[in-house]
Protein backbone atom coordinates (compact mmCIF):
# COMPACT_ATOMS: atom_id res chain seq x y z
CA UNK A 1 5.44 -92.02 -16.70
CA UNK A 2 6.96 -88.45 -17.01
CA UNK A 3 10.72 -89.08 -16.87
CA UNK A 4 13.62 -86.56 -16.58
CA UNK A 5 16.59 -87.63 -17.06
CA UNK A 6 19.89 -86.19 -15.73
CA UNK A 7 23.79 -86.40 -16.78
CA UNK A 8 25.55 -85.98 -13.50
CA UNK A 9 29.24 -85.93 -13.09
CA UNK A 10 31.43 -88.75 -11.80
CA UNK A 11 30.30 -89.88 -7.95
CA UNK A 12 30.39 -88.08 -4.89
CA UNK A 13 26.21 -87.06 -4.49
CA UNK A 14 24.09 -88.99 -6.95
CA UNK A 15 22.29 -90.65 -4.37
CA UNK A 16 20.04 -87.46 -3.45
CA UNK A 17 18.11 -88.20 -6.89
CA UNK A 18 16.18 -91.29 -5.55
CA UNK A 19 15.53 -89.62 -2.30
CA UNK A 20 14.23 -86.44 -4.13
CA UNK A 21 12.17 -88.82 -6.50
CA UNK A 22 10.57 -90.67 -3.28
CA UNK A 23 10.07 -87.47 -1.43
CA UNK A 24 8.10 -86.33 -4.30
CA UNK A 25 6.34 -89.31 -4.10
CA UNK A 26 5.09 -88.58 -0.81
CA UNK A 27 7.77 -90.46 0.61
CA UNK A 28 11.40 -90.60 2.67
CA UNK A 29 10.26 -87.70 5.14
CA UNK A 30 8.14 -85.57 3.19
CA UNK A 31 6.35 -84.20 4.88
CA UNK A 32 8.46 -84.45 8.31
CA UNK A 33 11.76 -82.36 8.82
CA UNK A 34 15.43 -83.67 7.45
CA UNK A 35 17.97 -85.37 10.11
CA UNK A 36 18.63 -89.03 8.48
CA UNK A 37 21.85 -89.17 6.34
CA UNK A 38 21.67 -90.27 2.78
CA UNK A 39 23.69 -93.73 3.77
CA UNK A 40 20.70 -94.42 6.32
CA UNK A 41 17.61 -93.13 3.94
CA UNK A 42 18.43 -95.87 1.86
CA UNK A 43 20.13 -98.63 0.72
CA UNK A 44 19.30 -99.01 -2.71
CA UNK A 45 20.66 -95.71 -3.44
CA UNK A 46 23.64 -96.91 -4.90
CA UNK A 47 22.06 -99.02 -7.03
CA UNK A 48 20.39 -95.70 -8.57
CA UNK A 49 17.09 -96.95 -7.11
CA UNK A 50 14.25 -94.94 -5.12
CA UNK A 51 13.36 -95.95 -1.69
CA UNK A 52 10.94 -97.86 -0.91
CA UNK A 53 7.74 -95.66 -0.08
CA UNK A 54 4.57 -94.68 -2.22
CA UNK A 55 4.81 -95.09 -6.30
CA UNK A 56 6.41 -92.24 -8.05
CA UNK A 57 4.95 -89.18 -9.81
CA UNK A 58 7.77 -88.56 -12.06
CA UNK A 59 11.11 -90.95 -12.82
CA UNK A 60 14.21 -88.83 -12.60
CA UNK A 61 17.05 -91.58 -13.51
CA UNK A 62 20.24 -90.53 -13.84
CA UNK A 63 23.83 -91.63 -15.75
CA UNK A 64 27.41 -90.19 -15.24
CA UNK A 65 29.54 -88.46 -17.22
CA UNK A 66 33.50 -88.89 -17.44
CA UNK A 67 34.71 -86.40 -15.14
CA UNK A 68 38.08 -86.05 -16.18
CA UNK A 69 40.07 -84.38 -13.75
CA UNK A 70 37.98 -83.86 -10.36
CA UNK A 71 38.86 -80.22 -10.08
CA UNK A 72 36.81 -76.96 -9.09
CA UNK A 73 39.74 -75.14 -11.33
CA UNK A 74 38.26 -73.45 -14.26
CA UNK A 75 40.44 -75.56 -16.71
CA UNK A 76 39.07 -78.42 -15.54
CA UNK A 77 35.91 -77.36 -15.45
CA UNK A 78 35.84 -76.48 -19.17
CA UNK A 79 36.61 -79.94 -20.27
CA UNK A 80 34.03 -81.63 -17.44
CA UNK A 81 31.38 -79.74 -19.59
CA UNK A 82 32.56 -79.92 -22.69
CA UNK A 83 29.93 -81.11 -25.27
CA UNK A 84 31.75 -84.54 -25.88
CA UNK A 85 31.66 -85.28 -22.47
CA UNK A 86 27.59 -84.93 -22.51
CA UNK A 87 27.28 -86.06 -25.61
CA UNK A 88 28.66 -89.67 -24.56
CA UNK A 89 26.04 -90.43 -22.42
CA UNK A 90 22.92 -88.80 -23.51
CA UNK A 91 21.93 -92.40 -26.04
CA UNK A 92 21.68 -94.08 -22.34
CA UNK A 93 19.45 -91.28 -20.93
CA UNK A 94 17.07 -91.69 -23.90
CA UNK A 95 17.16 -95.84 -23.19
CA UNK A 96 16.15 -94.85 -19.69
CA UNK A 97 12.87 -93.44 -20.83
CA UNK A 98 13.81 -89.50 -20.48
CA UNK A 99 12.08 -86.63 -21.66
CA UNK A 100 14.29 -83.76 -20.71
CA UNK A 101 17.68 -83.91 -19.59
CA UNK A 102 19.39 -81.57 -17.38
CA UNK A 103 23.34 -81.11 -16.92
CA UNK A 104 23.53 -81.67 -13.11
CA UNK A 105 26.49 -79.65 -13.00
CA UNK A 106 26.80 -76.37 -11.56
CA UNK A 107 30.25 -75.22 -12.03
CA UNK A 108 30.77 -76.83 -15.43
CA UNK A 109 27.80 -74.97 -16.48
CA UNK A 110 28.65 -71.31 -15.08
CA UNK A 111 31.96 -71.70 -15.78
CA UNK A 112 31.37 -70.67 -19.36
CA UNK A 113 29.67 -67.72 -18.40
CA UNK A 114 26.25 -67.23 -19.45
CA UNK A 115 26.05 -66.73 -23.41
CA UNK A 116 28.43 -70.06 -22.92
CA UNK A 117 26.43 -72.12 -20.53
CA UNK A 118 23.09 -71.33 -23.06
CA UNK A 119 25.38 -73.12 -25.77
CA UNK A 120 26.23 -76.00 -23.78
CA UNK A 121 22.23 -76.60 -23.31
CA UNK A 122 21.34 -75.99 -26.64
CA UNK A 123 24.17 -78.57 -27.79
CA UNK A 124 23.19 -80.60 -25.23
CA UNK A 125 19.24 -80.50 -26.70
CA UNK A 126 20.50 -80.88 -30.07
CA UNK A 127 22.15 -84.23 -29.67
CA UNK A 128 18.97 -85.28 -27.39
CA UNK A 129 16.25 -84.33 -29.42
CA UNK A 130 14.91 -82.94 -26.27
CA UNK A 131 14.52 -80.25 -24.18
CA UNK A 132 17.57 -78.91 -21.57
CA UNK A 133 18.68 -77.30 -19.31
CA UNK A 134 21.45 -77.12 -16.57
CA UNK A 135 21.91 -76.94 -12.63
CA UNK A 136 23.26 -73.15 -13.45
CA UNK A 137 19.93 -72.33 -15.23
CA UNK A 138 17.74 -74.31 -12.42
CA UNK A 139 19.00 -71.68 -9.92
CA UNK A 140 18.02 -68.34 -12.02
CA UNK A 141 14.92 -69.91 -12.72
CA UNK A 142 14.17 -70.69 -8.81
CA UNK A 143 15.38 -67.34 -7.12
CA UNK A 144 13.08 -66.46 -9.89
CA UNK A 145 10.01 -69.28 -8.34
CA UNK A 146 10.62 -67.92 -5.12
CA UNK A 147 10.28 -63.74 -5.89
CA UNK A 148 13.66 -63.04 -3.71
CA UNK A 149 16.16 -60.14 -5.48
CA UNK A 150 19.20 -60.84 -2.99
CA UNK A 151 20.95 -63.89 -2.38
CA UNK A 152 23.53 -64.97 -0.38
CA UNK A 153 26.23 -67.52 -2.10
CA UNK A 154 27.57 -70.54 0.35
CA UNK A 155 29.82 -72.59 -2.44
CA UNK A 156 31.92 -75.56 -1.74
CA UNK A 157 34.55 -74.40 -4.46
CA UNK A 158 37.37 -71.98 -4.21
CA UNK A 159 37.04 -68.31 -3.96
CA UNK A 160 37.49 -67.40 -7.54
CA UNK A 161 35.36 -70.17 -8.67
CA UNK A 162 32.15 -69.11 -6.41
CA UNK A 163 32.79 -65.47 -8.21
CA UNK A 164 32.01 -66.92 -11.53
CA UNK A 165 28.89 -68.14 -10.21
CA UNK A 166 28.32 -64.80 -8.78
CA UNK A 167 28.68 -62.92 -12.14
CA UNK A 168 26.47 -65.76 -13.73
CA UNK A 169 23.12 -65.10 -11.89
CA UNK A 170 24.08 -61.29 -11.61
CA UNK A 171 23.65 -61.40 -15.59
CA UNK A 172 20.31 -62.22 -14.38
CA UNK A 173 19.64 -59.38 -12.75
CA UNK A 174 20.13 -60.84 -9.27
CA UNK A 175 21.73 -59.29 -6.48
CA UNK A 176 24.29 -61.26 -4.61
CA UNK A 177 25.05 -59.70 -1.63
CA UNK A 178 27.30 -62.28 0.07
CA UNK A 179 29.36 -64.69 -1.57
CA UNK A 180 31.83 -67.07 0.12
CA UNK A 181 33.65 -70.18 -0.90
CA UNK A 182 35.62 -72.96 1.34
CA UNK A 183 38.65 -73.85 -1.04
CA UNK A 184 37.54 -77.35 -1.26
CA UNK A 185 39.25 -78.74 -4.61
CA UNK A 186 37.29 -81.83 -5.37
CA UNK A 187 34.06 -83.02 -5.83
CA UNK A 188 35.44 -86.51 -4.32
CA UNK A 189 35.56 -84.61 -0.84
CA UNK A 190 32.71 -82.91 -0.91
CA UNK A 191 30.30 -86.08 -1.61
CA UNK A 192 32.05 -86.82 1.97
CA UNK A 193 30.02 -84.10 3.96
CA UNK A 194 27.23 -84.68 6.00
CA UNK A 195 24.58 -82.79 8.11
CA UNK A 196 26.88 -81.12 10.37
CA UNK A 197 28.82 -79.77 7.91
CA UNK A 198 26.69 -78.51 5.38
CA UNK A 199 24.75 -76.56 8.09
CA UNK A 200 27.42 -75.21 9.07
CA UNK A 201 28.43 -74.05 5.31
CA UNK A 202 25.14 -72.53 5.04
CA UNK A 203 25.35 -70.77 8.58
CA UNK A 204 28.71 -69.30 7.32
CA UNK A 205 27.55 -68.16 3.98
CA UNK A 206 24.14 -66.35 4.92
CA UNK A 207 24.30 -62.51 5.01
CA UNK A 208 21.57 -60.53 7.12
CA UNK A 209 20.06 -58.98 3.97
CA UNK A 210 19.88 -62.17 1.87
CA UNK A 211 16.20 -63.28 1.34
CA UNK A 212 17.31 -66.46 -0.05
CA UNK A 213 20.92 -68.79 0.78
CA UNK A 214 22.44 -70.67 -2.17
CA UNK A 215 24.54 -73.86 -1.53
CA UNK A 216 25.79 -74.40 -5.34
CA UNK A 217 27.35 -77.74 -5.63
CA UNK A 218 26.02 -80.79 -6.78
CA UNK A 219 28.57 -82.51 -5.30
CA UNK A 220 27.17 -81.73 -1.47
CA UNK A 221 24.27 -84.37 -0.30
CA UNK A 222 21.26 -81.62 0.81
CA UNK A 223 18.03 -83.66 -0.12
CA UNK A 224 18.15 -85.20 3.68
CA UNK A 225 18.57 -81.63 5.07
CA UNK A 226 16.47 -79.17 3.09
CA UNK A 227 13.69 -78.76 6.29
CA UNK A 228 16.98 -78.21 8.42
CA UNK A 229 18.78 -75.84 6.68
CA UNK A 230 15.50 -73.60 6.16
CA UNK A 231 14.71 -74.09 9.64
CA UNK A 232 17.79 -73.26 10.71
CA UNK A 233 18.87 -70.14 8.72
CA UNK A 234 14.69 -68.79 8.93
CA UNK A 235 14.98 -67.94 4.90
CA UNK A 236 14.48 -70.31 2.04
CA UNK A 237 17.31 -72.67 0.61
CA UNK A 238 18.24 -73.02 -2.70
CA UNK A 239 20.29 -76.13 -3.22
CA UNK A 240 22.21 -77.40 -6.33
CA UNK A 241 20.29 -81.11 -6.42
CA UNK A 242 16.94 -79.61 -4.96
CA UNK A 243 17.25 -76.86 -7.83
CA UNK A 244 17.70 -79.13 -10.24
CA UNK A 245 14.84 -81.69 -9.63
CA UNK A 246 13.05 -79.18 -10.20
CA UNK A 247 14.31 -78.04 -13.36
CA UNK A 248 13.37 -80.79 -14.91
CA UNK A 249 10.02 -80.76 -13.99
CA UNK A 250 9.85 -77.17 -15.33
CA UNK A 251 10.89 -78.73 -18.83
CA UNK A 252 8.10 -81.45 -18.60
CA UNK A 253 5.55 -78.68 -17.61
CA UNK A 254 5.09 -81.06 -14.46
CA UNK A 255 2.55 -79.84 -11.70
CA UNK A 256 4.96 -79.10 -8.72
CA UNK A 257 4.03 -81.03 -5.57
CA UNK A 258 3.29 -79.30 -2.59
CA UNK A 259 6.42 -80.86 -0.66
CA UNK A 260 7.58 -78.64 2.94
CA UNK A 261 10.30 -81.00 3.09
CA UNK A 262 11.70 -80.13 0.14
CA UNK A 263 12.00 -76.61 0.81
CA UNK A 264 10.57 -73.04 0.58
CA UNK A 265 10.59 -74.08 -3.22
CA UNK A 266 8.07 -76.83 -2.98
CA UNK A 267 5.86 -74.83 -1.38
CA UNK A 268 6.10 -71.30 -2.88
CA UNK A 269 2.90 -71.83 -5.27
């Protein structure tokens, strides 16, 4: 079965992966709007299993990387991505079955700016034998799906952390026309937010002339409210998990479902 296998650091949102593998699948609400919490979708989650629901299409297992200090500071974000740090854990992706491996890590991608975050994928291939990619990468390549030229930014992290991530897809040729982070520190605290809150991150990051709304952190549950965040904002949703998923189905060359639930990105072909 196509398998895509992702290094995802320490615990806060991990869970989202077998929801986005069921709702692929056909399954957990895909076809319906958001509105259950990740605790409620499913048990098994924790257990790094889908829920049950149709057979799936594509395996997307994951494994975690030492995070070493839980800190959106740019120090700390260095090390968290460091090459040893993926390195450690890609032998028990490769047990798992995968094919491609993504770094679900947004900040400790961007953080090394973009020449930097292109070296931390090709290391990251190298030691794999397969091919890569990060959750910094996913999001160029979906503003790029979707045909939008200006985003608005809605980042967990602090203010001069969501400006790095800024100046990454501007390299890109993007235009960022809002960008606004909350000052939370830790990824430990973010894995804490639910519906509520992450609407009301994206409400406070959109901008009137942004055709698209990015929520960067893979830290922040979203799978459970991509249909409510669209619906609520009226523009498509870019979100760090959702972006990623389908990242590595890009590498696989994996027909993309036609999934509403998972966003304006399911459905843009």
């Amino acid at each position: 079965m196509p398998t895509v296998g992702f290094l995802y650091p320490g615990y806060s949102a991990e869970d989202d992966y077998p929801r986005l593998e069921a709702m692929l699948a056909g399954g957990a609400g895909s076809t319906g709007t958001g509105g259950e919490t990740p605790e409620s979708a499913t048990g098994a989650a924790a257990a790094g299993t889908a829920p049950a629901g149709p057979a799936p299409s594509v395996r997307l297992p994951l494994v975690h990387t030492d995070i070493g200090e839980d800190a959106h500071r740019v120090d700390a974000l260095l090390e968290m991505g460091s090459a040893s740090r993926l390195a450690a854990r890609v032998a028990d992706l490769k047990a798992l079955g995968a094919q491609a491996v993504v770094w679900a890590c947004t900040s400790a991608s961007f953080v090394f700016g973009r020449e930097g975050a292109r070296q931390q994928v090709r290391e990251l291939a190298g030691v794999a034998g397969l091919p890569a990619s990060s959750t910094s990468f996913a999001f160029a390549h979906a503003i790029g799906d979707l045909g939008v030229e200006r985003v608005a930014i809605a980042a967990t992290y602090p203010e001069d952390v969501a400006e790095l991530f800024r100046d990454f897809l501007m390299s890109f040729g993007t235009e960022v026309v809002g960008t606004r982070g909350s000052g939370i520190i830790t990824a430990a605290e973010v894995g804490t937010w639910g519906r509520a809150e992450v609407l009301e991150l994206a409400r406070a990051g959109d901008h009137p002339e942004a055709q698209a709304v990015l929520l960067p952190d893979t830290a922040l549950h979203t799978a459970a409210y991509l249909a409510d965040l669209e619906a609520e904002l009226g523009k498509p949703v870019l979100t760090a998990n959702q972006v990623t998923v389908r990242e590595g189905l890009r590498l696989l060359d994996h027909p993309l479902p036609n999934r509403p639930a998972l966003g304006a990105l399911f459905t843009a072909g």
